[in-house]
C-alpha atoms as a PDB file:
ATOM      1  CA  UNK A   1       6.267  14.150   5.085  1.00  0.00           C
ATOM      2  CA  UNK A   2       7.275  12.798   1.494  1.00  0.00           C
ATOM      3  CA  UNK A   3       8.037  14.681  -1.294  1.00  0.00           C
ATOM      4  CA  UNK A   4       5.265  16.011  -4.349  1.00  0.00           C
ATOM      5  CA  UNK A   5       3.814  12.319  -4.930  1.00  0.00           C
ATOM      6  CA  UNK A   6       2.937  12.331  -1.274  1.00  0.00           C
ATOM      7  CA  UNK A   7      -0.328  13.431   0.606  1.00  0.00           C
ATOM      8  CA  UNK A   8       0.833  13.235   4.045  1.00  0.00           C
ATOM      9  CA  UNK A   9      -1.924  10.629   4.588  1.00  0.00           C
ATOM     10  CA  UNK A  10      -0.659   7.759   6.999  1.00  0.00           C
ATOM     11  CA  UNK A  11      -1.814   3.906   6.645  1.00  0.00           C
ATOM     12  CA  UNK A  12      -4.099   3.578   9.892  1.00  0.00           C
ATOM     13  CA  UNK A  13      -2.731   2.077  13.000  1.00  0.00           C
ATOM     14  CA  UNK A  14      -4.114  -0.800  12.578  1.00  0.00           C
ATOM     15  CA  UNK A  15      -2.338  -1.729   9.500  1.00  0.00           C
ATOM     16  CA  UNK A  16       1.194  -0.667  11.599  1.00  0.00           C
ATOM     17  CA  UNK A  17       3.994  -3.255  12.112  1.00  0.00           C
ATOM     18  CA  UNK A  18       2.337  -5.632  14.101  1.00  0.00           C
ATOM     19  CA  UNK A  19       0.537  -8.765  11.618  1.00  0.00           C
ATOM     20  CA  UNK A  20      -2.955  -8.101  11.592  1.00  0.00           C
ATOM     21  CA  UNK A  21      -4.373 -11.771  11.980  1.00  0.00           C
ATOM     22  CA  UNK A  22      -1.282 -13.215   9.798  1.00  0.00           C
ATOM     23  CA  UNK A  23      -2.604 -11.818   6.942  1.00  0.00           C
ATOM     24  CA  UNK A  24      -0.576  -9.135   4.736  1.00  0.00           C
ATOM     25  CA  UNK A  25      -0.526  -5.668   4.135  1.00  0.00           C
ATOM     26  CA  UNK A  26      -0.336  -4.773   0.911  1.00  0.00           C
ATOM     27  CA  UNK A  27       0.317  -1.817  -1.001  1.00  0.00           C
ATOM     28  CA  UNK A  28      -0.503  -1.652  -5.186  1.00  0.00           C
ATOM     29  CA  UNK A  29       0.089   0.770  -7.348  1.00  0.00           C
ATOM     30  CA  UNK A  30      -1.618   0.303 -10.994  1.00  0.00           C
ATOM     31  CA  UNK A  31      -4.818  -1.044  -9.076  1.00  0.00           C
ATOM     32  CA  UNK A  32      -7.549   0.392 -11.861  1.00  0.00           C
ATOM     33  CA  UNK A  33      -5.508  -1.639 -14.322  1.00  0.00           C
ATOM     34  CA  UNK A  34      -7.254  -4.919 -15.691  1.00  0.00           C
ATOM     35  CA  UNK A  35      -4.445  -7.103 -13.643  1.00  0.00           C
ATOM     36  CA  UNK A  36      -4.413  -4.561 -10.122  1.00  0.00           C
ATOM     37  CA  UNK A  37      -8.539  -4.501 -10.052  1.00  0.00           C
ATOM     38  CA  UNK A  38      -8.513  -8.332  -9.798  1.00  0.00           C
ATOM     39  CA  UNK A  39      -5.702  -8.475  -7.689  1.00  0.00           C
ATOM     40  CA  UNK A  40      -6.850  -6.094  -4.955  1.00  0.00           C
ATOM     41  CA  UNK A  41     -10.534  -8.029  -5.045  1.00  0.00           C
ATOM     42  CA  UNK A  42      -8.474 -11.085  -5.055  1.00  0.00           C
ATOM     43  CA  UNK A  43      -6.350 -10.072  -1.448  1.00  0.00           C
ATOM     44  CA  UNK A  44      -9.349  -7.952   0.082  1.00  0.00           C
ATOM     45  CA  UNK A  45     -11.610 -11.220  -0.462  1.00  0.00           C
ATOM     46  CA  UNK A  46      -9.224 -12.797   1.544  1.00  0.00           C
ATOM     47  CA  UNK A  47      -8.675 -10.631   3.855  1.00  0.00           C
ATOM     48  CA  UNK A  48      -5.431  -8.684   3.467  1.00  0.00           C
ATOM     49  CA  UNK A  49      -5.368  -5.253   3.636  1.00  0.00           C
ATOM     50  CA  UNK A  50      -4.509  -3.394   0.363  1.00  0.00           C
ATOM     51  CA  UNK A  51      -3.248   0.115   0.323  1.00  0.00           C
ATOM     52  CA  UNK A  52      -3.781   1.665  -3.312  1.00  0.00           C
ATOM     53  CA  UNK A  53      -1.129   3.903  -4.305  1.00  0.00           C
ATOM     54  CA  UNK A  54      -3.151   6.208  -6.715  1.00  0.00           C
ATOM     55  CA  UNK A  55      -2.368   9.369  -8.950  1.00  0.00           C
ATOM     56  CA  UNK A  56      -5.361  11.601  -7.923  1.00  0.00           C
ATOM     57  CA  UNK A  57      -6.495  12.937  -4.969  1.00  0.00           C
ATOM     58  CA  UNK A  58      -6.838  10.162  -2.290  1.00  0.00           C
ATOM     59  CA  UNK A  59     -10.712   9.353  -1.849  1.00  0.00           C
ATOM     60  CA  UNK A  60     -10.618   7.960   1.930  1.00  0.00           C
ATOM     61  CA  UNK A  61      -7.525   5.996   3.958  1.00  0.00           C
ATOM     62  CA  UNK A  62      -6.887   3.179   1.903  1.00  0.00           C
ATOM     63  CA  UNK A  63      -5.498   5.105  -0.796  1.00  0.00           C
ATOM     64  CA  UNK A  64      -2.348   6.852  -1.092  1.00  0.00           C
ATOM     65  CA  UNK A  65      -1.465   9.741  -3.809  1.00  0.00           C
ATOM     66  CA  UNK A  66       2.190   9.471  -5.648  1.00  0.00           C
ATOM     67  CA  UNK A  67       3.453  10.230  -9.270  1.00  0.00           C
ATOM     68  CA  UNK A  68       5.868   8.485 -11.277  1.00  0.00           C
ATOM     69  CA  UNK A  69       8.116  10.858 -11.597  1.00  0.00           C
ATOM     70  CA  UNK A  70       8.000  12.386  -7.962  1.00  0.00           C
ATOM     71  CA  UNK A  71       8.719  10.915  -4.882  1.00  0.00           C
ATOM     72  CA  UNK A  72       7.307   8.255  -2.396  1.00  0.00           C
ATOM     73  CA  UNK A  73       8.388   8.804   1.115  1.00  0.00           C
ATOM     74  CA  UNK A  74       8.835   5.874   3.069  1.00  0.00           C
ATOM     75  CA  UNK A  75       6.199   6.855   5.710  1.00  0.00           C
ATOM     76  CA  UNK A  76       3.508   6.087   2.653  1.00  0.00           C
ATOM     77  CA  UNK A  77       5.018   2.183   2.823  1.00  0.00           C
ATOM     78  CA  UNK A  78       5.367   1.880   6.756  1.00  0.00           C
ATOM     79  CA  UNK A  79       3.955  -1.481   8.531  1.00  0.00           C
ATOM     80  CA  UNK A  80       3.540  -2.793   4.554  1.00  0.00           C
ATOM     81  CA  UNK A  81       4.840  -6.130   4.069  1.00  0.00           C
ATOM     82  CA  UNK A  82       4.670  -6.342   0.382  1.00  0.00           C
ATOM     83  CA  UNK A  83       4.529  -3.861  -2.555  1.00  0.00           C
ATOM     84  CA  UNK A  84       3.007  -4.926  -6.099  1.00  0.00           C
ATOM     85  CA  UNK A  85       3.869  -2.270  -8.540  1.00  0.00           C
ATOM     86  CA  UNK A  86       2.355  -2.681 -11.709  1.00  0.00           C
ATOM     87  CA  UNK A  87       1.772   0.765 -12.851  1.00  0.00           C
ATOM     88  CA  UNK A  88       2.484   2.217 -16.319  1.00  0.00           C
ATOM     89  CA  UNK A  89       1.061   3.556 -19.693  1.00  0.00           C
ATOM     90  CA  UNK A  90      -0.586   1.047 -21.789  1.00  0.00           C
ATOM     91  CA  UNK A  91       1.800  -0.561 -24.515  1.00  0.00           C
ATOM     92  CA  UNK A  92      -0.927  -0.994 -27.188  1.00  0.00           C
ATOM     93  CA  UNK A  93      -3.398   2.248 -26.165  1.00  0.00           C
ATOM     94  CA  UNK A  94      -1.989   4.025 -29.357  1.00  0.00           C
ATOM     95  CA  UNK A  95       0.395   3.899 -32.429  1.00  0.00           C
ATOM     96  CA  UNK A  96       4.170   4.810 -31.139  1.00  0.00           C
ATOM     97  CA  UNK A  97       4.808   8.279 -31.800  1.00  0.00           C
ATOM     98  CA  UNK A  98       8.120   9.107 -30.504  1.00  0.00           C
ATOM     99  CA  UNK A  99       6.586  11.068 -27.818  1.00  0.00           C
ATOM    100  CA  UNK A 100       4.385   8.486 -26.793  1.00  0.00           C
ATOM    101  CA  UNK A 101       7.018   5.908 -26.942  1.00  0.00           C
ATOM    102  CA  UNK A 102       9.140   8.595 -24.049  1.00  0.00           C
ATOM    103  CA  UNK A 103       5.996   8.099 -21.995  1.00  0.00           C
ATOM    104  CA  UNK A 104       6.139   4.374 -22.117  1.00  0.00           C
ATOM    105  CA  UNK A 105       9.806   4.244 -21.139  1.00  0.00           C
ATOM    106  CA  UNK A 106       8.962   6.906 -18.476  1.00  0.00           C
ATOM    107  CA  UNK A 107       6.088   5.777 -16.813  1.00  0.00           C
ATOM    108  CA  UNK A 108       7.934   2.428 -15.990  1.00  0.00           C
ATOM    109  CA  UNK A 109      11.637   3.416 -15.688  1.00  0.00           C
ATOM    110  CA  UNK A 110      10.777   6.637 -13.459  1.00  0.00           C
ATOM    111  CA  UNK A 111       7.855   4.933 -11.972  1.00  0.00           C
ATOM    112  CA  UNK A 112       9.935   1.858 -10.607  1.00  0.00           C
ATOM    113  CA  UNK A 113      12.847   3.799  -9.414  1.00  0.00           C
ATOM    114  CA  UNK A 114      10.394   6.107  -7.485  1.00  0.00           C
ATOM    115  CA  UNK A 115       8.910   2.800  -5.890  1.00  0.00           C
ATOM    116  CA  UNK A 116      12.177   1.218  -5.358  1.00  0.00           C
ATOM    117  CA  UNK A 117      13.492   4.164  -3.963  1.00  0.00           C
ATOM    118  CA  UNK A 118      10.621   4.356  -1.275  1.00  0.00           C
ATOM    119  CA  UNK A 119      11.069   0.566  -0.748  1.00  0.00           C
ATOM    120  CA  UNK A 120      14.756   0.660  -0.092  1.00  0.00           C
ATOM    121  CA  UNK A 121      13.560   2.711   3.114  1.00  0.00           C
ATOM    122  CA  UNK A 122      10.503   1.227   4.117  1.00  0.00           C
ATOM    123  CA  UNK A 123      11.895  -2.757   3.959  1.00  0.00           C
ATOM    124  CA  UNK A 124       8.954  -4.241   3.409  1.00  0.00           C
ATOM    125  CA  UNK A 125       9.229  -8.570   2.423  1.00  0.00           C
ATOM    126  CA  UNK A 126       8.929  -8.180  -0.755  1.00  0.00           C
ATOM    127  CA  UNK A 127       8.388  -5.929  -3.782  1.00  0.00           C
ATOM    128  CA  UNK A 128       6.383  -7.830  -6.862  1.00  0.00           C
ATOM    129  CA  UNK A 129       7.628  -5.491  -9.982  1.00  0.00           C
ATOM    130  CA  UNK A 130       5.331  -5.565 -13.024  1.00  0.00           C
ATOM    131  CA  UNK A 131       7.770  -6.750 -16.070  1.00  0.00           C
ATOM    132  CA  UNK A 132       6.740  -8.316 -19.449  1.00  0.00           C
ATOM    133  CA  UNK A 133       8.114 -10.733 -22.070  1.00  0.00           C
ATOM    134  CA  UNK A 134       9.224  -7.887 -24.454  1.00  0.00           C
ATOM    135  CA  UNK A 135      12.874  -8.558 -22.642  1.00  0.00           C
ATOM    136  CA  UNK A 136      13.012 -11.278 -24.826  1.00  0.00           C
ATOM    137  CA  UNK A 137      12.130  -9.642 -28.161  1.00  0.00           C
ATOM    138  CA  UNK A 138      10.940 -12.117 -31.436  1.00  0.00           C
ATOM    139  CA  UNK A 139      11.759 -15.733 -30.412  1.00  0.00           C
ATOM    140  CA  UNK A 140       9.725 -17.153 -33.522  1.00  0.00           C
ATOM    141  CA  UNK A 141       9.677 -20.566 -32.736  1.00  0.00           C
ATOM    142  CA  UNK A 142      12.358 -20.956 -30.643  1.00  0.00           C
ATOM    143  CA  UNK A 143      11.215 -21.476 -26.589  1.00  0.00           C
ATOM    144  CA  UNK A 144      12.985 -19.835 -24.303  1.00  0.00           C
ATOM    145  CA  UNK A 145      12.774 -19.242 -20.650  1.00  0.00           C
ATOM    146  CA  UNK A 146      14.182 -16.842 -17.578  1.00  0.00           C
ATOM    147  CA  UNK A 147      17.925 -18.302 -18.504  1.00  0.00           C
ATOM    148  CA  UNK A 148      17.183 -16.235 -22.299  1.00  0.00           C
ATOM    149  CA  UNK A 149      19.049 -12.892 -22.819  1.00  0.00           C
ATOM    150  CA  UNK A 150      17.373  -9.646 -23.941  1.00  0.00           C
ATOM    151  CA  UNK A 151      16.406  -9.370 -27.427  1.00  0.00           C
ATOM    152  CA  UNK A 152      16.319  -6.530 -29.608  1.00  0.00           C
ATOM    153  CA  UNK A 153      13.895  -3.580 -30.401  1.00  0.00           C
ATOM    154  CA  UNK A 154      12.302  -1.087 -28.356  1.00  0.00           C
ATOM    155  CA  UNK A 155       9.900  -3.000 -25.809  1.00  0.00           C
ATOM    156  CA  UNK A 156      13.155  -5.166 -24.984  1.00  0.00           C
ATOM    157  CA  UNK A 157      15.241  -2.301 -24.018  1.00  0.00           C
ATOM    158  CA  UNK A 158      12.612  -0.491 -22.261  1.00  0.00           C
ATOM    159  CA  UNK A 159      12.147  -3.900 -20.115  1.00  0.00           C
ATOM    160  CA  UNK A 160      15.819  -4.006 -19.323  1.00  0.00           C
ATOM    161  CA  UNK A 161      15.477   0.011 -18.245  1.00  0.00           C
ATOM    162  CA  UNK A 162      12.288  -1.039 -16.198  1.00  0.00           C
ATOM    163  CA  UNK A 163      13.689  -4.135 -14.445  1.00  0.00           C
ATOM    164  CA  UNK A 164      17.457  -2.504 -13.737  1.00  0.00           C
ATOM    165  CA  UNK A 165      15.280   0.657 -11.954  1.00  0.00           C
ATOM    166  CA  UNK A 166      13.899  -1.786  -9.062  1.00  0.00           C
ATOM    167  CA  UNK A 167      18.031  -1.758  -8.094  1.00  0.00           C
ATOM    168  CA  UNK A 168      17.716   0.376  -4.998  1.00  0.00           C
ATOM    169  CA  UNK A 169      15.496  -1.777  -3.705  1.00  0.00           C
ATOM    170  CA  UNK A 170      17.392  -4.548  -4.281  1.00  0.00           C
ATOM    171  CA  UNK A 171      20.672  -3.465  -2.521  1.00  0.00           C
ATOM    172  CA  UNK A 172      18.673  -2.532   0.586  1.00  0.00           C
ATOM    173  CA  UNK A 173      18.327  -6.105   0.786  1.00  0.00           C
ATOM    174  CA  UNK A 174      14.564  -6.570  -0.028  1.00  0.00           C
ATOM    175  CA  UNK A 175      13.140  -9.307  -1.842  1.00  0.00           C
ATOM    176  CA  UNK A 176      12.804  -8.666  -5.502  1.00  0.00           C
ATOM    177  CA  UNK A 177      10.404 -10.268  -8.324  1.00  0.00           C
ATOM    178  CA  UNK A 178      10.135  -9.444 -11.873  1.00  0.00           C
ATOM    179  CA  UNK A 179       6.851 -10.547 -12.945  1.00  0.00           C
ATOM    180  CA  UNK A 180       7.773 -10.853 -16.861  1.00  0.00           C
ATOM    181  CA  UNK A 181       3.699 -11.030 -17.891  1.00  0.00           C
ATOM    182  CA  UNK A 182       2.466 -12.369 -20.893  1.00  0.00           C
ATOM    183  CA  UNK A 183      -0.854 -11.573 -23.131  1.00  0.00           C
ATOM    184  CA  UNK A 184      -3.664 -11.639 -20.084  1.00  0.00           C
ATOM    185  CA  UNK A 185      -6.929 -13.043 -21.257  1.00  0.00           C
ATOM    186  CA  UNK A 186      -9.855 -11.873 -18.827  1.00  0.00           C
ATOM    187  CA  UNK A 187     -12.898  -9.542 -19.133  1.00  0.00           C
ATOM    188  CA  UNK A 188     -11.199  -6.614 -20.327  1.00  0.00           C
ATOM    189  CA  UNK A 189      -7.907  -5.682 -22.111  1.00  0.00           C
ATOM    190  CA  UNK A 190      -6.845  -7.280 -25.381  1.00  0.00           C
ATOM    191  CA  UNK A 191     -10.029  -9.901 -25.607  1.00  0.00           C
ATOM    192  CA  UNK A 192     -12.349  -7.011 -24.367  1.00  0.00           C
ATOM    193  CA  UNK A 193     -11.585  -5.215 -27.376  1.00  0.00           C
ATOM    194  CA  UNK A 194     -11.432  -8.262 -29.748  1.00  0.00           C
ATOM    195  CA  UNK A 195     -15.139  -9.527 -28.587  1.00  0.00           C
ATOM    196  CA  UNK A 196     -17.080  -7.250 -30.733  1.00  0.00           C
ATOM    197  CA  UNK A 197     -15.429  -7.869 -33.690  1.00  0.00           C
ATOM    198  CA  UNK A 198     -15.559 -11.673 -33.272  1.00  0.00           C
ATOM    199  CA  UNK A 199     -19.017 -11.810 -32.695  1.00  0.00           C
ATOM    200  CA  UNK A 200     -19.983 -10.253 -35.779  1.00  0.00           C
ATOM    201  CA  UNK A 201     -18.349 -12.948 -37.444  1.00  0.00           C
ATOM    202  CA  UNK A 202     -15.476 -10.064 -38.662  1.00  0.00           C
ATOM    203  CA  UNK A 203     -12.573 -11.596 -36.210  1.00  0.00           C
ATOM    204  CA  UNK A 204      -8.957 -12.928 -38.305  1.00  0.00           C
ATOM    205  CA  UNK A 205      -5.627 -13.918 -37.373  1.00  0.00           C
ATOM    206  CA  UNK A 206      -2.924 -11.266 -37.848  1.00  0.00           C
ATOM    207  CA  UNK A 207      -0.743 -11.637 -40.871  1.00  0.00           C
ATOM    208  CA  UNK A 208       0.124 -15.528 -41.660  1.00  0.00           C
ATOM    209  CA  UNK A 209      -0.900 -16.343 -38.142  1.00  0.00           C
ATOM    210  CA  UNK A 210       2.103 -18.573 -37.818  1.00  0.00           C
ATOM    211  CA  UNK A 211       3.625 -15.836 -34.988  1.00  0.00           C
ATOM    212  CA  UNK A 212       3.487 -17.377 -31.439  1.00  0.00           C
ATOM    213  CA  UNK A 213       1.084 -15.997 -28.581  1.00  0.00           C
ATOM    214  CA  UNK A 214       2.364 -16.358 -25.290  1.00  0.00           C
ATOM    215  CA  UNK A 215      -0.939 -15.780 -22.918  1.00  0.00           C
ATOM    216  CA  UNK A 216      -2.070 -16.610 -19.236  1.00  0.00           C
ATOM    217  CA  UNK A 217      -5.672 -16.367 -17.731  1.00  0.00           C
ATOM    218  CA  UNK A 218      -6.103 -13.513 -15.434  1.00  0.00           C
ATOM    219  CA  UNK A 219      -7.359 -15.626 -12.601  1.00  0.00           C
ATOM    220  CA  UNK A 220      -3.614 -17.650 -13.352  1.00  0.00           C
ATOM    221  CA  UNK A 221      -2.092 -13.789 -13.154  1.00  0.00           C
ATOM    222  CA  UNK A 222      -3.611 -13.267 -10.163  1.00  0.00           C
ATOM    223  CA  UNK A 223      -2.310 -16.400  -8.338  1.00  0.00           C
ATOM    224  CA  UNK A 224       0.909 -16.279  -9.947  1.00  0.00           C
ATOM    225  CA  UNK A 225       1.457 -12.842  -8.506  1.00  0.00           C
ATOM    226  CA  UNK A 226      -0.296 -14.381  -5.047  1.00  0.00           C
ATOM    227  CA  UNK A 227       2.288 -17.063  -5.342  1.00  0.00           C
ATOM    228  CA  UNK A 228       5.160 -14.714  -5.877  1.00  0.00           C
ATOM    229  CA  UNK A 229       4.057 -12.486  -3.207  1.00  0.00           C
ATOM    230  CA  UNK A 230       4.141 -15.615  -0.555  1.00  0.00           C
ATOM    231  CA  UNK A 231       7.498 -17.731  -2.269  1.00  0.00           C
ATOM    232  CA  UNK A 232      10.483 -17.020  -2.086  1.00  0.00           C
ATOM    233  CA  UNK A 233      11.658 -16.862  -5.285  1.00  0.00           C
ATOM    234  CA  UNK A 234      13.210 -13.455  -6.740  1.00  0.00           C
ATOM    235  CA  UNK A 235      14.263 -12.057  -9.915  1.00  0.00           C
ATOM    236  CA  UNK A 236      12.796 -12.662 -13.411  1.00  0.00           C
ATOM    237  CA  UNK A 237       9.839 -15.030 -13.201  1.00  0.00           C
ATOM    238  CA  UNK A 238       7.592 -15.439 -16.655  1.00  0.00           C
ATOM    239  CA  UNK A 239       4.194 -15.066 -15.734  1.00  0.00           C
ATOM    240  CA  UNK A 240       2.699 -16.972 -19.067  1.00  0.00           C
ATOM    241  CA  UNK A 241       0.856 -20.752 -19.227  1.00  0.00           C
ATOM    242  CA  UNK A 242       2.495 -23.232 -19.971  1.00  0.00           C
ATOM    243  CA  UNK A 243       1.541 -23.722 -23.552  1.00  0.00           C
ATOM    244  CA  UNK A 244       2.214 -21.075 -25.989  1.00  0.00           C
ATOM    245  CA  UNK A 245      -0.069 -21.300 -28.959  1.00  0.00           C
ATOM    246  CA  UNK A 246       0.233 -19.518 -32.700  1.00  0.00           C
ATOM    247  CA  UNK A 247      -1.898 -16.491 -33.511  1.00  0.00           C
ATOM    248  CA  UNK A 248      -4.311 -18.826 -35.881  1.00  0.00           C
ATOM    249  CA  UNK A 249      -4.461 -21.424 -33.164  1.00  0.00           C
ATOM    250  CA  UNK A 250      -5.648 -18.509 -30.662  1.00  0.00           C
ATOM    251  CA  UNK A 251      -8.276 -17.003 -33.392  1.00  0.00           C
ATOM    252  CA  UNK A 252     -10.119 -19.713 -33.995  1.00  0.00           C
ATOM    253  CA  UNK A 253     -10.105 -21.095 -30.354  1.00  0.00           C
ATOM    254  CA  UNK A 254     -11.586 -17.191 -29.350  1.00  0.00           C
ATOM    255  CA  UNK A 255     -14.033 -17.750 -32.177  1.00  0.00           C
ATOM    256  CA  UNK A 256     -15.143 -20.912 -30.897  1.00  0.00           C
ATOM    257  CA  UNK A 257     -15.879 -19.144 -27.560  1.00  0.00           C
ATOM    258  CA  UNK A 258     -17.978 -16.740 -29.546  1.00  0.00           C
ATOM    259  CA  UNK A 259     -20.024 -19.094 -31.463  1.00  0.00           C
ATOM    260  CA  UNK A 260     -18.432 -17.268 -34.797  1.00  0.00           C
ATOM    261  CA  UNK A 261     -16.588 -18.275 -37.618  1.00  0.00           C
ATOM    262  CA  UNK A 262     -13.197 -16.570 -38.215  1.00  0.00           C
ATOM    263  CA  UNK A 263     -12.232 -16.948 -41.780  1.00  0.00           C
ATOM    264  CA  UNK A 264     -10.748 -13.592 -42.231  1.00  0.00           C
ATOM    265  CA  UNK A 265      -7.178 -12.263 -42.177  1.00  0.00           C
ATOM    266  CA  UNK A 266      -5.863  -8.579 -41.749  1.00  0.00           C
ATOM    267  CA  UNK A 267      -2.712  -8.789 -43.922  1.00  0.00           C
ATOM    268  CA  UNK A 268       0.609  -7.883 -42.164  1.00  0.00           C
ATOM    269  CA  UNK A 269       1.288  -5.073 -44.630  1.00  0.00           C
ATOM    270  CA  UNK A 270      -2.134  -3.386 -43.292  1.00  0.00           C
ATOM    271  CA  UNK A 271      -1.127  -3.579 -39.956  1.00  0.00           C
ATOM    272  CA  UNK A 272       2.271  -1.956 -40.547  1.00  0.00           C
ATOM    273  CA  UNK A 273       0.082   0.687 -42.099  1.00  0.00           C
ATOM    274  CA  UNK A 274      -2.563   1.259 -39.421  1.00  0.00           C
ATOM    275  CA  UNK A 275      -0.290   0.386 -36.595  1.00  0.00           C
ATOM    276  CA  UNK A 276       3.588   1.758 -37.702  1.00  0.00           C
ATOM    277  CA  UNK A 277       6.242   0.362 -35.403  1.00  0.00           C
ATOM    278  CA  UNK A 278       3.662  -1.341 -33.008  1.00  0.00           C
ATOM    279  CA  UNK A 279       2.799  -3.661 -35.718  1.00  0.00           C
ATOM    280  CA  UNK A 280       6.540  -5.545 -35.218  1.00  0.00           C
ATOM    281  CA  UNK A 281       6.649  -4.952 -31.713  1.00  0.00           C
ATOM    282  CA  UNK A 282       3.136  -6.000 -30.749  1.00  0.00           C
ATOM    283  CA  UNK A 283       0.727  -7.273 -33.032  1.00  0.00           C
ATOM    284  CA  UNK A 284       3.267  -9.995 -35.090  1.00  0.00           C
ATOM    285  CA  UNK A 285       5.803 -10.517 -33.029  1.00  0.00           C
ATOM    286  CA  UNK A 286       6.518 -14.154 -32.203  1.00  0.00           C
ATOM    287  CA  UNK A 287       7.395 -15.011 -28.228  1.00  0.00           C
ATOM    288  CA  UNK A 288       7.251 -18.608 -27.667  1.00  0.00           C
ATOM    289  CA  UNK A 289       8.066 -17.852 -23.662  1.00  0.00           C
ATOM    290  CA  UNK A 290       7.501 -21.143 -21.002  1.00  0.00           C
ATOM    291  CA  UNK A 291       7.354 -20.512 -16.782  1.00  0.00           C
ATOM    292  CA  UNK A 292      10.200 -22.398 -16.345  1.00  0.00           C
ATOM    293  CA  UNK A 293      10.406 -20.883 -12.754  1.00  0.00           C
ATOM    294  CA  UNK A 294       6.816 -21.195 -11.594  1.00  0.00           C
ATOM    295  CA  UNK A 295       6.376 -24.646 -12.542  1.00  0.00           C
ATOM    296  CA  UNK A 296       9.566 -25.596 -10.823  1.00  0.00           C
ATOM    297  CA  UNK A 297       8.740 -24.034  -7.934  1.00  0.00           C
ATOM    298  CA  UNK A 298       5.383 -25.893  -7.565  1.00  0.00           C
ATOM    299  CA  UNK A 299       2.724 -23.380  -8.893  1.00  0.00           C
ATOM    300  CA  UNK A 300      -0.156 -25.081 -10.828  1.00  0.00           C
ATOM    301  CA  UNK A 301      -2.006 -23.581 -13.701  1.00  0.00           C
ATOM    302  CA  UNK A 302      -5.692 -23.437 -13.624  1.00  0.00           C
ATOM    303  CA  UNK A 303      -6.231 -22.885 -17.477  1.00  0.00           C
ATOM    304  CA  UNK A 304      -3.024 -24.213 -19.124  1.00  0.00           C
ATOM    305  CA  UNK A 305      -5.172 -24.555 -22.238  1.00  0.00           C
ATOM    306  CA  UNK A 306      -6.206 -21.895 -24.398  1.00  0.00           C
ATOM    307  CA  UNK A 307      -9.551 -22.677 -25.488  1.00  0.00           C
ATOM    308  CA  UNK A 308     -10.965 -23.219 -21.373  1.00  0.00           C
ATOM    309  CA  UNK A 309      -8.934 -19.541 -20.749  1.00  0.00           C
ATOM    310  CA  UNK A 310     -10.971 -17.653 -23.370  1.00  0.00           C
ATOM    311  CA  UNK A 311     -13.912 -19.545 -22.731  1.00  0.00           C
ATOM    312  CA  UNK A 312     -13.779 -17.671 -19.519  1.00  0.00           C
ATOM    313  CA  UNK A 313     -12.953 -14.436 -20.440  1.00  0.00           C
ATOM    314  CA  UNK A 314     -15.754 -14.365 -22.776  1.00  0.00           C
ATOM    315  CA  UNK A 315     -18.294 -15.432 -20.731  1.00  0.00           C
ATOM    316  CA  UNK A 316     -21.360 -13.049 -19.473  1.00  0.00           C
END
């Protein structure tokens, strides 16, 4: 039954190979994150069934246990129809030593081959992969879209790791989707810790503010990922809205939402102090990044405008 990452624990029989009313199974791993909690509510509200492939001790039957760098046996994915992995170690949680820069690169590169790997055997429709813009590195004000090579730096090369370590699944023949995700504004994450500082009137952009911000709502996540999980589409797939704004654009509109000016700047040299090489990476880097492939395929943005996102992530 498995190998370490696995329990032993079966889905129930009712979630087996037959549909259950049309509706999916799904299984998720990185459902605690900010993007998997609102997911899962998202498919349970619905009515799909969501297996939650956790690192802890499983707390009843709709969890499974596996780790990143273990093994997923295929039994944990039998009579799923889709997988949406999105787990891995926060990119901004703390300044890049080189150790914790190993665990980045791990905890997506082992993670998604373990997945894959358990996929490849299980052949469920389709496997959603978790991927982010870093492939493309600093655009400054250049667009691009999914037809843009890699950049450079250390994000971009970690993406290219991440997104080459879904292959197995791949060549079993299963549907693929990089979901390349932008900065996700919703009650939580980035904005979540941004909110106290902008409503004590202390918020600023980041340097000249003139780097680009490439964003999308979480609810527009959440149905982009829906959509992906129903399409057909595979491969890379820039989960973002469709208008990109600067970093001073996006401070005052989050001040706005607060009520609170925002005259105040952190210089860039500061954050290169404070932050080292996440300062480059995350904090001024410029990624002007469009959905070319969403929008062609026919999905519709429900906040394609800054101001109305943030307006509802900072809502009580």
């Amino acid at each position: 039954m498995g190998g370490p990452g696995h329990t032993g624990y079966r889905l129930p029989d009712s979630w087996g190979p037959l549909a259950y009313g049309g509706r999916m199974r799904v299984a998720v791993t990185g459902a605690s994150g900010l993007i998997g909690t609102a997911l899962v509510r998202s498919l349970e509200a619905d009515g799909h069934r969501v297996v939650r492939l956790v690192r802890r001790q499983p707390a009843g039957p709709r969890e499974m246990s596996w780790q990143p760098g273990g093994t997923l046996g295929a039994e944990a994915l039998a009579g799923v129809d889709a997988v949406v992995h999105l787990a891995g170690a926060g990119i901004g949680d703390r300044r890049w030593s080189a150790a914790y820069k190993r665990v980045i690169r791990e905890s997506r590169v082992r993670g998604t081959r373990t997945v894959a790997e358990a996929v490849a055997q299980a052949r469920p429709r389709v496997l959603v992969c978790g991927s982010a813009i870093g492939f493309y590195g600093d655009t400054g004000g250049r667009e691009v879209d999914e037809t843009a090579p890699a950049g450079s730096g250390f994000l971009a090369g970690v993406v290219r790791d991440w997104e080459a370590a879904a292959a197995p699944a791949r060549e079993a023949g299963v549907r693929v989707v990089f979901a390349r995700t932008g900065l996700v504004l919703g009650r939580g994450g980035l904005v979540g810790r941004l909110l106290p500082l902008f409503r004590l009137g202390l918020g600023g952009r980041l340097g000249d503010g003139r780097q680009w911000m490439s964003w999308i709502s979480l609810d527009d996540e959440v149905a982009a990922l829906r959509f992906l999980l129903d399409g057909d589409l595979e491969g890379p797939v820039n989960l973002t809205a469709p208008r990109p704004v600067t970093n001073a654009d996006f401070t005052r509109a989050l001040a706005r939402a607060v009520g609170r000016p925002a005259v105040l700047a952190v210089p860039g040299a500061a954050l290169r102090l404070v932050l080292g090489e996440f300062a480059e990476e995350g904090a001024l880097i410029s990624q002007r990044v469009l959905p070319r492939r969403l929008e062609e395929a026919g999905f519709t943005f429900g906040h394609p405008e800054v101001t109305a996102a943030l307006a509802t992530a900072t809502s009580t």
